[in-house]
C-alpha atoms as a PDB file:
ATOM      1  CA  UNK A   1     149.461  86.736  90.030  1.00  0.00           C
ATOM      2  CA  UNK A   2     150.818  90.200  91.008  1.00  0.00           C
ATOM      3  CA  UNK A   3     148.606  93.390  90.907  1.00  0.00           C
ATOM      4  CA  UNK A   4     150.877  95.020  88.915  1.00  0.00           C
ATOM      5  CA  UNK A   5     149.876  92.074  86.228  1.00  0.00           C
ATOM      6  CA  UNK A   6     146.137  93.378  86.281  1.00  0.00           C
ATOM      7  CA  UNK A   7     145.335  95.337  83.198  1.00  0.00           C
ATOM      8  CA  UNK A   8     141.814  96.869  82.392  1.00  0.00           C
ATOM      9  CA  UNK A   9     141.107  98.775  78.669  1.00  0.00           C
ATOM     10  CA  UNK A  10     138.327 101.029  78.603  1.00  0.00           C
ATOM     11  CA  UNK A  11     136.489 102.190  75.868  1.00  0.00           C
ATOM     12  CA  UNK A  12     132.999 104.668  75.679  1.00  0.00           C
ATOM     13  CA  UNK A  13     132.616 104.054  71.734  1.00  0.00           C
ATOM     14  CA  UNK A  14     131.648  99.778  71.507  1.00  0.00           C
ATOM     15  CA  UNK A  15     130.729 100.303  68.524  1.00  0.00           C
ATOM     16  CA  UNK A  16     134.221 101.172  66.977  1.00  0.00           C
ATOM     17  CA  UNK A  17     136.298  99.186  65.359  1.00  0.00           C
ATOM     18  CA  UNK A  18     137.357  95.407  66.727  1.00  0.00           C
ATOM     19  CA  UNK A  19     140.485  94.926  68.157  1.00  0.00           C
ATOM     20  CA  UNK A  20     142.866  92.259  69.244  1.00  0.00           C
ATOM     21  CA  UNK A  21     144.208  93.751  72.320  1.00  0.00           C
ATOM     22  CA  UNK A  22     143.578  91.393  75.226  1.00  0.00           C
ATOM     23  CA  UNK A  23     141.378  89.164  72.765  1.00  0.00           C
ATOM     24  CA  UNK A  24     141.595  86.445  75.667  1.00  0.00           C
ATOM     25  CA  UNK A  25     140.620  88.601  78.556  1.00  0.00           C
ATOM     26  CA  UNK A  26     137.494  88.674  79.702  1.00  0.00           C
ATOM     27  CA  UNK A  27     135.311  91.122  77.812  1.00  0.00           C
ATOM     28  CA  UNK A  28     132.286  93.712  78.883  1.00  0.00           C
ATOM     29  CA  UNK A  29     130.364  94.674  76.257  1.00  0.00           C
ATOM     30  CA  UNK A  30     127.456  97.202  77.250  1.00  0.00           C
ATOM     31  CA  UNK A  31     125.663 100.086  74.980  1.00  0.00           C
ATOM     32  CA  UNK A  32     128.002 103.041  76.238  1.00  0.00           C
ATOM     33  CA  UNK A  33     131.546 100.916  76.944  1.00  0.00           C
ATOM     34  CA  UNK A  34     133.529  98.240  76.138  1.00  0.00           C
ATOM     35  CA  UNK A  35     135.913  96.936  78.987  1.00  0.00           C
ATOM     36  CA  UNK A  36     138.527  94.975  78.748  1.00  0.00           C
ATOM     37  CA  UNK A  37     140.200  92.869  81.522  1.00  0.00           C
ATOM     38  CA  UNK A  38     142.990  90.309  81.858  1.00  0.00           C
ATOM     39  CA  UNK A  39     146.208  89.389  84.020  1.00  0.00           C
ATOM     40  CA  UNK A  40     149.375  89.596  82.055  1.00  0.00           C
ATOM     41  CA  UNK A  41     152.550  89.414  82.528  1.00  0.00           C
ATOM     42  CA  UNK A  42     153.886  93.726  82.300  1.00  0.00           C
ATOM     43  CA  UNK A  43     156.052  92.199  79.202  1.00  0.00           C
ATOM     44  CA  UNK A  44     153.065  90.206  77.550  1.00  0.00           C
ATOM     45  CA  UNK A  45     150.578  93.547  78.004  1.00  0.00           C
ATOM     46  CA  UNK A  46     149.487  96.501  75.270  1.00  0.00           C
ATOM     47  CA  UNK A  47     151.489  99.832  75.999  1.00  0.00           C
ATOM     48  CA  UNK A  48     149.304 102.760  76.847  1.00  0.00           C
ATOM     49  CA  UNK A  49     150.247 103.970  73.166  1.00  0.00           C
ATOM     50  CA  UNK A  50     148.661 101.224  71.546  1.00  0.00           C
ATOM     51  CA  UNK A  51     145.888 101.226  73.886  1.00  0.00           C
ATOM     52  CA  UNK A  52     145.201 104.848  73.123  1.00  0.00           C
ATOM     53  CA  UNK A  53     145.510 104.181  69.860  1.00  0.00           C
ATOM     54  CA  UNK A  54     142.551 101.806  69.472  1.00  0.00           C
ATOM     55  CA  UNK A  55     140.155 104.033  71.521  1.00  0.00           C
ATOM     56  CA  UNK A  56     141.371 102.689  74.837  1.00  0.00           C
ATOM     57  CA  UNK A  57     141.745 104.091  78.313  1.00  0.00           C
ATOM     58  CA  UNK A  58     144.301 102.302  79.601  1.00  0.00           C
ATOM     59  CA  UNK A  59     144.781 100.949  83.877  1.00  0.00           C
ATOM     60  CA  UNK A  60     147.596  98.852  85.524  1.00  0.00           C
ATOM     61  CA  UNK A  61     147.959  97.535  88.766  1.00  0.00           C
ATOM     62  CA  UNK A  62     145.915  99.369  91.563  1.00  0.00           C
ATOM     63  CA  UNK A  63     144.734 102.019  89.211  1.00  0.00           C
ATOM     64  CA  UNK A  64     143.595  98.836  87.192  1.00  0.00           C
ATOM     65  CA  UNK A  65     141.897  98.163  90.438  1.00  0.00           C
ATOM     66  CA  UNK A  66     140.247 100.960  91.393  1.00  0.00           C
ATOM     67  CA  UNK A  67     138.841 101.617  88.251  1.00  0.00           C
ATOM     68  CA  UNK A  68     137.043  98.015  88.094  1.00  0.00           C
ATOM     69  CA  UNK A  69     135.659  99.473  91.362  1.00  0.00           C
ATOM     70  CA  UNK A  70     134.460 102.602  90.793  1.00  0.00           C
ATOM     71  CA  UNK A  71     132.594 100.543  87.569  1.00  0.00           C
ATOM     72  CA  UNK A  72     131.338  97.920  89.720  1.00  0.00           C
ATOM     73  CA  UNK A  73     130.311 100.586  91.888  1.00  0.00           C
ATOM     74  CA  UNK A  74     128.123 102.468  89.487  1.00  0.00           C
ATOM     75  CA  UNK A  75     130.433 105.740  89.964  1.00  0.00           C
ATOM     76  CA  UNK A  76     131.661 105.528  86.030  1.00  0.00           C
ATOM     77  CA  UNK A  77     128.378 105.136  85.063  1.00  0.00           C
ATOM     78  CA  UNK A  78     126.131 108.389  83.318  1.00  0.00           C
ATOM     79  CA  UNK A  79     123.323 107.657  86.457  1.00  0.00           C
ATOM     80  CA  UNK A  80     126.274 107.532  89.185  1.00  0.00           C
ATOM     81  CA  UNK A  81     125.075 104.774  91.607  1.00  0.00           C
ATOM     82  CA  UNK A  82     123.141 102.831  89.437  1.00  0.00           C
ATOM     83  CA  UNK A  83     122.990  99.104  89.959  1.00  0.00           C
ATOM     84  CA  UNK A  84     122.776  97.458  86.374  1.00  0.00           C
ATOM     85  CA  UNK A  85     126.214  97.902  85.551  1.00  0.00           C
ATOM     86  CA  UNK A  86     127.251  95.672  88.318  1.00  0.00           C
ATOM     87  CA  UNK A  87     124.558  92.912  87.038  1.00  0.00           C
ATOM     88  CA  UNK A  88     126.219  93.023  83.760  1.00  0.00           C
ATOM     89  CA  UNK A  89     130.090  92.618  85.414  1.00  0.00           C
ATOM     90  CA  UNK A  90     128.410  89.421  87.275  1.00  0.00           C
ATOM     91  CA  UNK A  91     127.061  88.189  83.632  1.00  0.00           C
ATOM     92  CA  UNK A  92     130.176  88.629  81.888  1.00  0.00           C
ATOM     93  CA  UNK A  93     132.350  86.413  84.037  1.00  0.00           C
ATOM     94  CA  UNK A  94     130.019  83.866  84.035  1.00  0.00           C
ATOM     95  CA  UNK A  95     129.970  83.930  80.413  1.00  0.00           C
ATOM     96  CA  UNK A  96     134.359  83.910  80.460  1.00  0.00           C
ATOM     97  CA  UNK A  97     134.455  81.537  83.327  1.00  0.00           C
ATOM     98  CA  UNK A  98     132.367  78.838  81.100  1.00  0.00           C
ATOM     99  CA  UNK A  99     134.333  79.676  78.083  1.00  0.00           C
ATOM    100  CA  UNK A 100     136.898  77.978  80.121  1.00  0.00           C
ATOM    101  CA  UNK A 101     139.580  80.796  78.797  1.00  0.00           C
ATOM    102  CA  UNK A 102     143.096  80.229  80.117  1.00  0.00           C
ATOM    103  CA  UNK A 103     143.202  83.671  81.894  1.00  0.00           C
ATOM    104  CA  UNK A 104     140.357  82.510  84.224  1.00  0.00           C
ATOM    105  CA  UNK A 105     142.491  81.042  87.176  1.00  0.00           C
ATOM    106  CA  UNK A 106     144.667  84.367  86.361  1.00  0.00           C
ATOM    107  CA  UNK A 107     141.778  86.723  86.996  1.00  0.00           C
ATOM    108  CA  UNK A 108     139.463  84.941  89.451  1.00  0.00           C
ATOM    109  CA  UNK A 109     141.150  86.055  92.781  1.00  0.00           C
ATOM    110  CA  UNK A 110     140.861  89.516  91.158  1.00  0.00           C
ATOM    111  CA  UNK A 111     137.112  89.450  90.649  1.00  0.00           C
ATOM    112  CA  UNK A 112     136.460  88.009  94.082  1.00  0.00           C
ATOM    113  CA  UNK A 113     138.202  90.431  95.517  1.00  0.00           C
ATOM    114  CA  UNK A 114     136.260  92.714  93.161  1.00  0.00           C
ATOM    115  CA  UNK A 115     132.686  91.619  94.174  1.00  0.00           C
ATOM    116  CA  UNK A 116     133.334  91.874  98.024  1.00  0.00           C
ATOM    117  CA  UNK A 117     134.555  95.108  97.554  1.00  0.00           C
ATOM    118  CA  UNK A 118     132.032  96.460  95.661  1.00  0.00           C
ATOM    119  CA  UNK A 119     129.496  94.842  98.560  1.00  0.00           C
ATOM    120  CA  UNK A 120     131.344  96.930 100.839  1.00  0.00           C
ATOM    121  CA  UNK A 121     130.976 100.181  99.466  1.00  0.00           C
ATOM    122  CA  UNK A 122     127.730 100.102  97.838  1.00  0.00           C
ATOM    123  CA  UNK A 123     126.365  98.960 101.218  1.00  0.00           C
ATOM    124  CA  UNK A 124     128.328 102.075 103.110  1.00  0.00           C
ATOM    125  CA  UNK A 125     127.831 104.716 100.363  1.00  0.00           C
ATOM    126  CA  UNK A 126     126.162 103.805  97.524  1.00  0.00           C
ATOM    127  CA  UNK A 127     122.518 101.745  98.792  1.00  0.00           C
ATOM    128  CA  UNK A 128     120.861 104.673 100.531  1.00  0.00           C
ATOM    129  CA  UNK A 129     121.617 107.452  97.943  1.00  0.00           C
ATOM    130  CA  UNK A 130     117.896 107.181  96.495  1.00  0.00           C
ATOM    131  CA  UNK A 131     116.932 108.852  93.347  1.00  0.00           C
ATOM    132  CA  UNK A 132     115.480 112.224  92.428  1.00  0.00           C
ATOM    133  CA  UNK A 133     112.761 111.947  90.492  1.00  0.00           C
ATOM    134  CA  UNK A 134     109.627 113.873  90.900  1.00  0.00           C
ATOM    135  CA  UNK A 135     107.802 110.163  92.035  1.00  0.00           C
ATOM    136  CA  UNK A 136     110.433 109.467  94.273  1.00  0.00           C
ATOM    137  CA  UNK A 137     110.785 113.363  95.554  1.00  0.00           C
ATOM    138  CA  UNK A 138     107.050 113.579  96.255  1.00  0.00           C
ATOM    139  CA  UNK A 139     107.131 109.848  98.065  1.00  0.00           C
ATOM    140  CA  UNK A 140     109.615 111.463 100.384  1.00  0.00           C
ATOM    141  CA  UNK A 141     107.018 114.510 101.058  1.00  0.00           C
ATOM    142  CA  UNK A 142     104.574 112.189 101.597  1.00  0.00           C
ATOM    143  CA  UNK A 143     106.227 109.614 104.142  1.00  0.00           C
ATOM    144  CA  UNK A 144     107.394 105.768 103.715  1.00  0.00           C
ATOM    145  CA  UNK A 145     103.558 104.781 104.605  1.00  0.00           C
ATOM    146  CA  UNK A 146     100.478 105.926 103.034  1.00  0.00           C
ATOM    147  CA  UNK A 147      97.961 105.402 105.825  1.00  0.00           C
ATOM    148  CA  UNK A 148      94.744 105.998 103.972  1.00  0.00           C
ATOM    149  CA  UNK A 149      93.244 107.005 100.488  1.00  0.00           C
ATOM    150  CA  UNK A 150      95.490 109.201  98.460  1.00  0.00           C
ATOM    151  CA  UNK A 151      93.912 111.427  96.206  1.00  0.00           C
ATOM    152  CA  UNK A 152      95.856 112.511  93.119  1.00  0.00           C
ATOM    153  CA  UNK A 153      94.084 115.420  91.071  1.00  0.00           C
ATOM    154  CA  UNK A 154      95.512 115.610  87.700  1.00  0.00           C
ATOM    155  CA  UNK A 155      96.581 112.524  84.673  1.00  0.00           C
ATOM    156  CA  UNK A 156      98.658 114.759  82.805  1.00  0.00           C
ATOM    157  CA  UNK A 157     102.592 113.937  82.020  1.00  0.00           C
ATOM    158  CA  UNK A 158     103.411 115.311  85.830  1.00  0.00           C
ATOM    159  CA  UNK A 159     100.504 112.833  87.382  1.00  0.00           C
ATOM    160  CA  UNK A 160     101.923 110.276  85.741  1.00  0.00           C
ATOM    161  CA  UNK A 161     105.315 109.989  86.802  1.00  0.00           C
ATOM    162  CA  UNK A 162     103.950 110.340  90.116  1.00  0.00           C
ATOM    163  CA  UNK A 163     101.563 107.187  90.272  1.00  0.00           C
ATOM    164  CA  UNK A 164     103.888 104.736  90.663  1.00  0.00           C
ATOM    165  CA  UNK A 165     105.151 105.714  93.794  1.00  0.00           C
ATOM    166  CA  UNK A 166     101.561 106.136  95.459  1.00  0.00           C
ATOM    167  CA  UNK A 167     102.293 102.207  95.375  1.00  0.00           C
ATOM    168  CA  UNK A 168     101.080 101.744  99.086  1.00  0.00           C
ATOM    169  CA  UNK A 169      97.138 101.580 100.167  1.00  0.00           C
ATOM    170  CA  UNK A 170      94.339 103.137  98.119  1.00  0.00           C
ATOM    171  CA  UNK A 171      94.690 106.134  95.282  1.00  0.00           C
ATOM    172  CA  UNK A 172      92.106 107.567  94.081  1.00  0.00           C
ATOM    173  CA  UNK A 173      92.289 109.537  90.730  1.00  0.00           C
ATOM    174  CA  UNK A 174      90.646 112.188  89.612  1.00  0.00           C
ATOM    175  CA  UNK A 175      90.737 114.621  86.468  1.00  0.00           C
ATOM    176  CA  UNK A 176      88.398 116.906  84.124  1.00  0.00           C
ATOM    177  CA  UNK A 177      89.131 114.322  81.055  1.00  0.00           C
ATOM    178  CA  UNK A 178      88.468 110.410  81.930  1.00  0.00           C
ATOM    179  CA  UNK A 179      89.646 109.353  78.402  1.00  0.00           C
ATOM    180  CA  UNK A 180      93.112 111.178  79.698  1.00  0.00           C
ATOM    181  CA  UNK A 181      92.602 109.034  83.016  1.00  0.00           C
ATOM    182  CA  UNK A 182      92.059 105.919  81.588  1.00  0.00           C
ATOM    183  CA  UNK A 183      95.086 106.410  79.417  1.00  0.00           C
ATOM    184  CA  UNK A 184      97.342 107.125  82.425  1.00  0.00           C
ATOM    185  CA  UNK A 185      96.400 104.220  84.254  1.00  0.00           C
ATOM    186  CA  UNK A 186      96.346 102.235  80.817  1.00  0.00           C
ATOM    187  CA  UNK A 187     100.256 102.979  80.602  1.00  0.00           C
ATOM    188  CA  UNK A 188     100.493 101.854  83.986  1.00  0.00           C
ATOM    189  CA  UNK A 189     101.616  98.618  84.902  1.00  0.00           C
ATOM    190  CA  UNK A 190      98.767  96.335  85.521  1.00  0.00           C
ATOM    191  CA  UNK A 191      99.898  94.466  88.903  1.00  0.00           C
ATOM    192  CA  UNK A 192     100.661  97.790  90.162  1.00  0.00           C
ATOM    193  CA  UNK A 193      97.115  99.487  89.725  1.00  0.00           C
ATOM    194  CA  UNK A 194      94.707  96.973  89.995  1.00  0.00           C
ATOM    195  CA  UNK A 195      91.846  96.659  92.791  1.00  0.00           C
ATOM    196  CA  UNK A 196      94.365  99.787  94.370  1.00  0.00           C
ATOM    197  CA  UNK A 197      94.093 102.621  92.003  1.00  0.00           C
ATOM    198  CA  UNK A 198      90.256 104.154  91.072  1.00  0.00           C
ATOM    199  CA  UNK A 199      89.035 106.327  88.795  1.00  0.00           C
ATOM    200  CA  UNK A 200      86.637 109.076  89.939  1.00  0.00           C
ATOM    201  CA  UNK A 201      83.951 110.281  87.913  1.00  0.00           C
ATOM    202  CA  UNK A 202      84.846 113.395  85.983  1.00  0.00           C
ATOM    203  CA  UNK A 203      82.275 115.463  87.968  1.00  0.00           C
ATOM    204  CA  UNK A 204      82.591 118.066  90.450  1.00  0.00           C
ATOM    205  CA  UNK A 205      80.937 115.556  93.543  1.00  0.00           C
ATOM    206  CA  UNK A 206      83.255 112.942  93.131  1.00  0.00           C
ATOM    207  CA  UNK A 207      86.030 115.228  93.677  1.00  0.00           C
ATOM    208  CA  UNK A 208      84.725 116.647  96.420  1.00  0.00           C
ATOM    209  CA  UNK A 209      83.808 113.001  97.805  1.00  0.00           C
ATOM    210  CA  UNK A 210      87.714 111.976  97.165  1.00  0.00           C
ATOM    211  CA  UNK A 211      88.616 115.275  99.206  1.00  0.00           C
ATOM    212  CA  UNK A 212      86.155 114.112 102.047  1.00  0.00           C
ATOM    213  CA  UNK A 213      87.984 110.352 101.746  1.00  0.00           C
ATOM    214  CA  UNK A 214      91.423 111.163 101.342  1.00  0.00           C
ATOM    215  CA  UNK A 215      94.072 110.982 103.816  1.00  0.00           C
ATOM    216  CA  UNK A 216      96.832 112.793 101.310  1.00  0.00           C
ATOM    217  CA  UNK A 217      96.482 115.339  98.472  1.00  0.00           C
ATOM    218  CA  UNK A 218      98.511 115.241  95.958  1.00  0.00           C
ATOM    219  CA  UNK A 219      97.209 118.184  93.210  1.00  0.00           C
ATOM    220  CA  UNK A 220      99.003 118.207  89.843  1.00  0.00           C
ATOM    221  CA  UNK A 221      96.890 120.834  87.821  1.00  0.00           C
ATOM    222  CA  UNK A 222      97.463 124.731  87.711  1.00  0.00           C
ATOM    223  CA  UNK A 223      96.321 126.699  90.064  1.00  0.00           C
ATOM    224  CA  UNK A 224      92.093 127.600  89.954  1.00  0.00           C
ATOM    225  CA  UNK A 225      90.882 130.206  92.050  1.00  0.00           C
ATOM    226  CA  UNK A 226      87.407 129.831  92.256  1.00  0.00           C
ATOM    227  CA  UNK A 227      88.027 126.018  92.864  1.00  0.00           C
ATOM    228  CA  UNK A 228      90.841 125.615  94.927  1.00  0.00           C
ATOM    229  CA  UNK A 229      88.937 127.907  97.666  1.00  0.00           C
ATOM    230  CA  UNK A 230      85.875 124.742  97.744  1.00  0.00           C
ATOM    231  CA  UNK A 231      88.989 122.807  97.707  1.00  0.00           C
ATOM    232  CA  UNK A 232      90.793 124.110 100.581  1.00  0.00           C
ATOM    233  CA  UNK A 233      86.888 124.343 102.406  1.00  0.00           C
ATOM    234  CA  UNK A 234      87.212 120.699 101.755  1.00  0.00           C
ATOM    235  CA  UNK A 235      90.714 120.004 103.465  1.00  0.00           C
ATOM    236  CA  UNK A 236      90.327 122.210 105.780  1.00  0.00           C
ATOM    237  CA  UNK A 237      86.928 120.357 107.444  1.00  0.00           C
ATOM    238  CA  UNK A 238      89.229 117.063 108.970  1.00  0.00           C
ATOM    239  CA  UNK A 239      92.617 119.623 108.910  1.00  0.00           C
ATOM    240  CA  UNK A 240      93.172 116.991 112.207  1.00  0.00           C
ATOM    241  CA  UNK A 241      93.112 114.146 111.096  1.00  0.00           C
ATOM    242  CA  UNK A 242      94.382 114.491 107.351  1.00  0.00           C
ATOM    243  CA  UNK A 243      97.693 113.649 105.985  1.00  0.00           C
ATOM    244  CA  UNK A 244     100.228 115.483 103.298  1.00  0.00           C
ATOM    245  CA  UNK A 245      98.667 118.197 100.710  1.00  0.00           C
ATOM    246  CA  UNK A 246     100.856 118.414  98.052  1.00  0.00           C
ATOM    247  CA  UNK A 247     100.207 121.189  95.199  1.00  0.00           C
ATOM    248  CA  UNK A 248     102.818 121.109  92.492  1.00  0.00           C
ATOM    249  CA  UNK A 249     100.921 123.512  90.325  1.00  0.00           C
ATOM    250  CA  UNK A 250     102.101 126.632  92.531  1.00  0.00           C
ATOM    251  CA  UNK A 251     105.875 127.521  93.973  1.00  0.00           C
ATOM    252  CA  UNK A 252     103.672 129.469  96.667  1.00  0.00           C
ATOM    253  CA  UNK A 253     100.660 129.186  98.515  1.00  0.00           C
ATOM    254  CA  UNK A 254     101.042 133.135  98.944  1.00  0.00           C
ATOM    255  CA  UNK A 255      98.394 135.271  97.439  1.00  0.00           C
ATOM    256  CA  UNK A 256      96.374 132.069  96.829  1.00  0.00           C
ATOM    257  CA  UNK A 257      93.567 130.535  99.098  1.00  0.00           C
ATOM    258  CA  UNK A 258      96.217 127.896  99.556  1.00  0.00           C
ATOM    259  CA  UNK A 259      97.329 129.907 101.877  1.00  0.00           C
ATOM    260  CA  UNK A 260      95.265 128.948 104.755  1.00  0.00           C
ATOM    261  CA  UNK A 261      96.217 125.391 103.930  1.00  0.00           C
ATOM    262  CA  UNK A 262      97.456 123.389 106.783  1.00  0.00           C
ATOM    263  CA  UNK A 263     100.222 120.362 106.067  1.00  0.00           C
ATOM    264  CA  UNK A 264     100.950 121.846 102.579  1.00  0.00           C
ATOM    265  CA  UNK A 265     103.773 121.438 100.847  1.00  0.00           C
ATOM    266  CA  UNK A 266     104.349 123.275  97.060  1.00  0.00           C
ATOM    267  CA  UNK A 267     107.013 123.098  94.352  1.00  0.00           C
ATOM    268  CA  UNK A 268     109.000 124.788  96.566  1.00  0.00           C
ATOM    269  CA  UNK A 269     109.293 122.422  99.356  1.00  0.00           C
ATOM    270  CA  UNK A 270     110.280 119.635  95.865  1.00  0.00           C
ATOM    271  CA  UNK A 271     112.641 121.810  94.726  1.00  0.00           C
ATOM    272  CA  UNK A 272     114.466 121.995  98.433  1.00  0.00           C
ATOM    273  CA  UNK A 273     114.432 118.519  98.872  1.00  0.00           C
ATOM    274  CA  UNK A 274     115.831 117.716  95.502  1.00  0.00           C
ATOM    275  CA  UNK A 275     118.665 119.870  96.029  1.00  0.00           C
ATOM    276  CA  UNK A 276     119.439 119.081  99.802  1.00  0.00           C
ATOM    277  CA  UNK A 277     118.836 114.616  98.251  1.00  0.00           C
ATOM    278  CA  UNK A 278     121.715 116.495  95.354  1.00  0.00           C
ATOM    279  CA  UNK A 279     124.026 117.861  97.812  1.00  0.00           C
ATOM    280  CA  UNK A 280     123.917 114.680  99.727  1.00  0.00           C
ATOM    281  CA  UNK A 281     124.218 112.301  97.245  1.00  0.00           C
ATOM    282  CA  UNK A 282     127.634 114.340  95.912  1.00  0.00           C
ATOM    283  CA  UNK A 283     128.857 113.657  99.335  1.00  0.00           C
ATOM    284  CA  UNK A 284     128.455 110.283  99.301  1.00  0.00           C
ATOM    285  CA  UNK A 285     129.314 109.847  95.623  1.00  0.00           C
ATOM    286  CA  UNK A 286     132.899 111.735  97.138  1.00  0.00           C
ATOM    287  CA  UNK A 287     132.805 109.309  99.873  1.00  0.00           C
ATOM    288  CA  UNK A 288     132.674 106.241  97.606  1.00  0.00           C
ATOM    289  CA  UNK A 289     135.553 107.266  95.144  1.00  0.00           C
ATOM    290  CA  UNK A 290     137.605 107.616  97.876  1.00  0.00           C
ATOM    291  CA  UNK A 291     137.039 104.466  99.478  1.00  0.00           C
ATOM    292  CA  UNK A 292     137.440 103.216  96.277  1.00  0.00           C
ATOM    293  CA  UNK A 293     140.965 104.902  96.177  1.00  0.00           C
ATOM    294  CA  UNK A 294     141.973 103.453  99.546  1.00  0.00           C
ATOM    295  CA  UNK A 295     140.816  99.947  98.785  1.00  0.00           C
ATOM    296  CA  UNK A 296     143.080 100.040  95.760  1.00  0.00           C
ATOM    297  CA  UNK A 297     146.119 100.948  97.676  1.00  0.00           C
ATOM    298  CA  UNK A 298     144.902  98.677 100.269  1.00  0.00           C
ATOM    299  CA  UNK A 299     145.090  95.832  97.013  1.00  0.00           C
ATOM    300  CA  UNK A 300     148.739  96.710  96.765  1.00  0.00           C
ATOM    301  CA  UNK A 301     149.747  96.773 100.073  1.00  0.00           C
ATOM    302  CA  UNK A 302     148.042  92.848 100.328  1.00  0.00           C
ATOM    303  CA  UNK A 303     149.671  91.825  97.141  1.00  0.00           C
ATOM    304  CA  UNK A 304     153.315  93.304  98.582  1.00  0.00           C
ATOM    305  CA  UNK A 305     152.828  91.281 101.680  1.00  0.00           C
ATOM    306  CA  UNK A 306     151.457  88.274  99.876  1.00  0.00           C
ATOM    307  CA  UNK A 307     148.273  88.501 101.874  1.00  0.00           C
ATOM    308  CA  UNK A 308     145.510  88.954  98.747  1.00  0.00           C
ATOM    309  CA  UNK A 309     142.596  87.790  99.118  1.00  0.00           C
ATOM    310  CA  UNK A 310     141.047  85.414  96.685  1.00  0.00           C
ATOM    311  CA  UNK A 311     142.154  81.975  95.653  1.00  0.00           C
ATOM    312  CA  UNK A 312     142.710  80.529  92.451  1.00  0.00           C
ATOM    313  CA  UNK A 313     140.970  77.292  93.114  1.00  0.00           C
ATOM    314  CA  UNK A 314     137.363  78.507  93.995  1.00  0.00           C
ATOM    315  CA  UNK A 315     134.974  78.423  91.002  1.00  0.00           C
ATOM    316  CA  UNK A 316     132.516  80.918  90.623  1.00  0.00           C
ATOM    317  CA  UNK A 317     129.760  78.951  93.163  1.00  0.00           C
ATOM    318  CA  UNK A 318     131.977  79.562  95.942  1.00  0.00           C
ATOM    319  CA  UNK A 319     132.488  83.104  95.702  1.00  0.00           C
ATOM    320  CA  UNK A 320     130.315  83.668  99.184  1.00  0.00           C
ATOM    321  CA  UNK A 321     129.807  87.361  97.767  1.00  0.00           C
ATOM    322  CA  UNK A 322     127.924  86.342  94.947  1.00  0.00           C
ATOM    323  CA  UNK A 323     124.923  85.895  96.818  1.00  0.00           C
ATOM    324  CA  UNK A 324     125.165  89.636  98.405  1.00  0.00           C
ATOM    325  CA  UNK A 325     124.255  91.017  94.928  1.00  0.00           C
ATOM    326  CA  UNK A 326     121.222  89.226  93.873  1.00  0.00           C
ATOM    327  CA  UNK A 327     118.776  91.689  95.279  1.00  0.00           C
END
């Protein structure tokens, strides 16, 4: 079938009312779209009017195309880059392939050609943008490898997000309330704490013992005068052979005694790195759309010439790409 017989409807209100445009067409339902997609004849397919008028964005041909890629791609999504979106694409032509529709053989070369693609420029683009969370922010501080104990002062809402991603070697927790502890880690998931994450006794020794163990600091309480100076005395004593100290309960060690701090980072140093990890990811995100672009005028160039890729008589085991997405 000819591009120009590729037509996508897109929706962001599923919930509206049912239609029969493309009723044979394969259909993605998720919680914040409905998408349509089908090969049709340009004489047998709804007008943009009639699309409109049901709710529907409406794509031909390449721009049919693209827009399947920049889905597939995560880059229509509210989370640009996100994977799940491209899980559900996989799920929903499995579903229309065994419903054994008559568009199938239409639309197959399509999605192959879809699902390499996609493989393409998620792995160029798309893979390494990371997120930008404070967990995945402070990770990044910290370094790939936690190479001893990591202490992590606090089990408040801040703490919490953050323990997940102390998911290498020993963490030791500490805070003022142990109920509050206990609750964090309680919320936790089990596989990812156990025998690896340990309370310390609410008492002013055992924090000082997790200071004398720990190989990076991670404090998520306000600032304390008269304790942070016995807890920079603490750091301090090893300075040589210690890790990361992260506080996130300051912007500034200035006017502090976490001033004479050595390998400290603050809120400050977050904040930079989450808007340098922004600025980069928009670049990339740029980069992706475009390729996106070219590889739907690159569809239409192949489909003038005859040279698409993608054959009718391949079931859905034999798409080789399949495999690519499965991690």
């Amino acid at each position: 079938m000819a591009l120009a017989h590729l037509i996508v409807l897109n929706r962001r209100s599923p919930d509206d009312a049912p239609t029969s445009l493309l009723a044979d067409g394969l259909v993605l339902d998720t919680c914040l779209r409905e998408v349509r997609m089908a090969v049709r004849p340009p004489a047998e397919q709804p007008g943009a009017a009639e699309a409109d008028a049901a709710g529907y964005e409406h794509f031909v041909g390449d721009e049919a195309y693209r827009f399947l890629l920049q889905l597939a791609c995560g880059l229509e999504s509210e989370i640009a880059g996100e994977t799940e979106i491209l899980g559900q694409i996989k799920q929903a032509w499995r579903d229309y392939e065994a419903s054994d529709a008559q568009g199938v053989q239409a639309l197959r070369p399509w999605i192959q050609r879809l699902l390499q693609d996609t493989k393409e420029i998620r792995t160029e683009y798309v893979v390494s943008l990371g997120s930008a969370t404070y967990g995945s922010l402070v990770r990044r501080l910290l370094g790939s490898t936690l190479a001893g104990p990591t202490l992590l002062i606090g089990a408040g809402q801040l703490a919490e997000t953050i323990l997940p991603f102390l998911d290498t070697g020993e963490v030791l927790v500490w805070n003022r309330s142990r109920d509050r502890a206990e609750g964090m880690l309680a919320r936790q998931r089990a596989a990812q704490t156990a025998g690896r994450v340990h309370l310390l006794e609410p008492t002013m020794a055992a924090e000082e013992d997790g200071w004398r163990r720990a190989h990076d600091v991670v404090v998520c309480i306000p600032a304390d005068n008269e304790r942070d100076a016995r807890r920079v005395r603490l750091w301090q004593q090893q300075a040589e052979a210690r890790g990361q100290l992260l506080h996130l309960g300051i912007h500034s060690p200035a006017g502090t005694p976490w001033a004479g701090a050595t390998h400290l980072s603050t809120l400050t140093e977050l904040f930079g790195l989450r808007d340098l990890q922004a600025s980069q990811r928009e670049l990339q995100l740029a980069r992706a759309r475009r390729a996106c672009l070219s590889k739907g005028q690159l569809a239409r160039l192949d489909d003038a010439d005859g040279s698409r890729a993608g054959s009718s008589n391949h079931g859905w085991e034999d798409l080789a790409v399949f495999g690519a997405f499965s991690h």
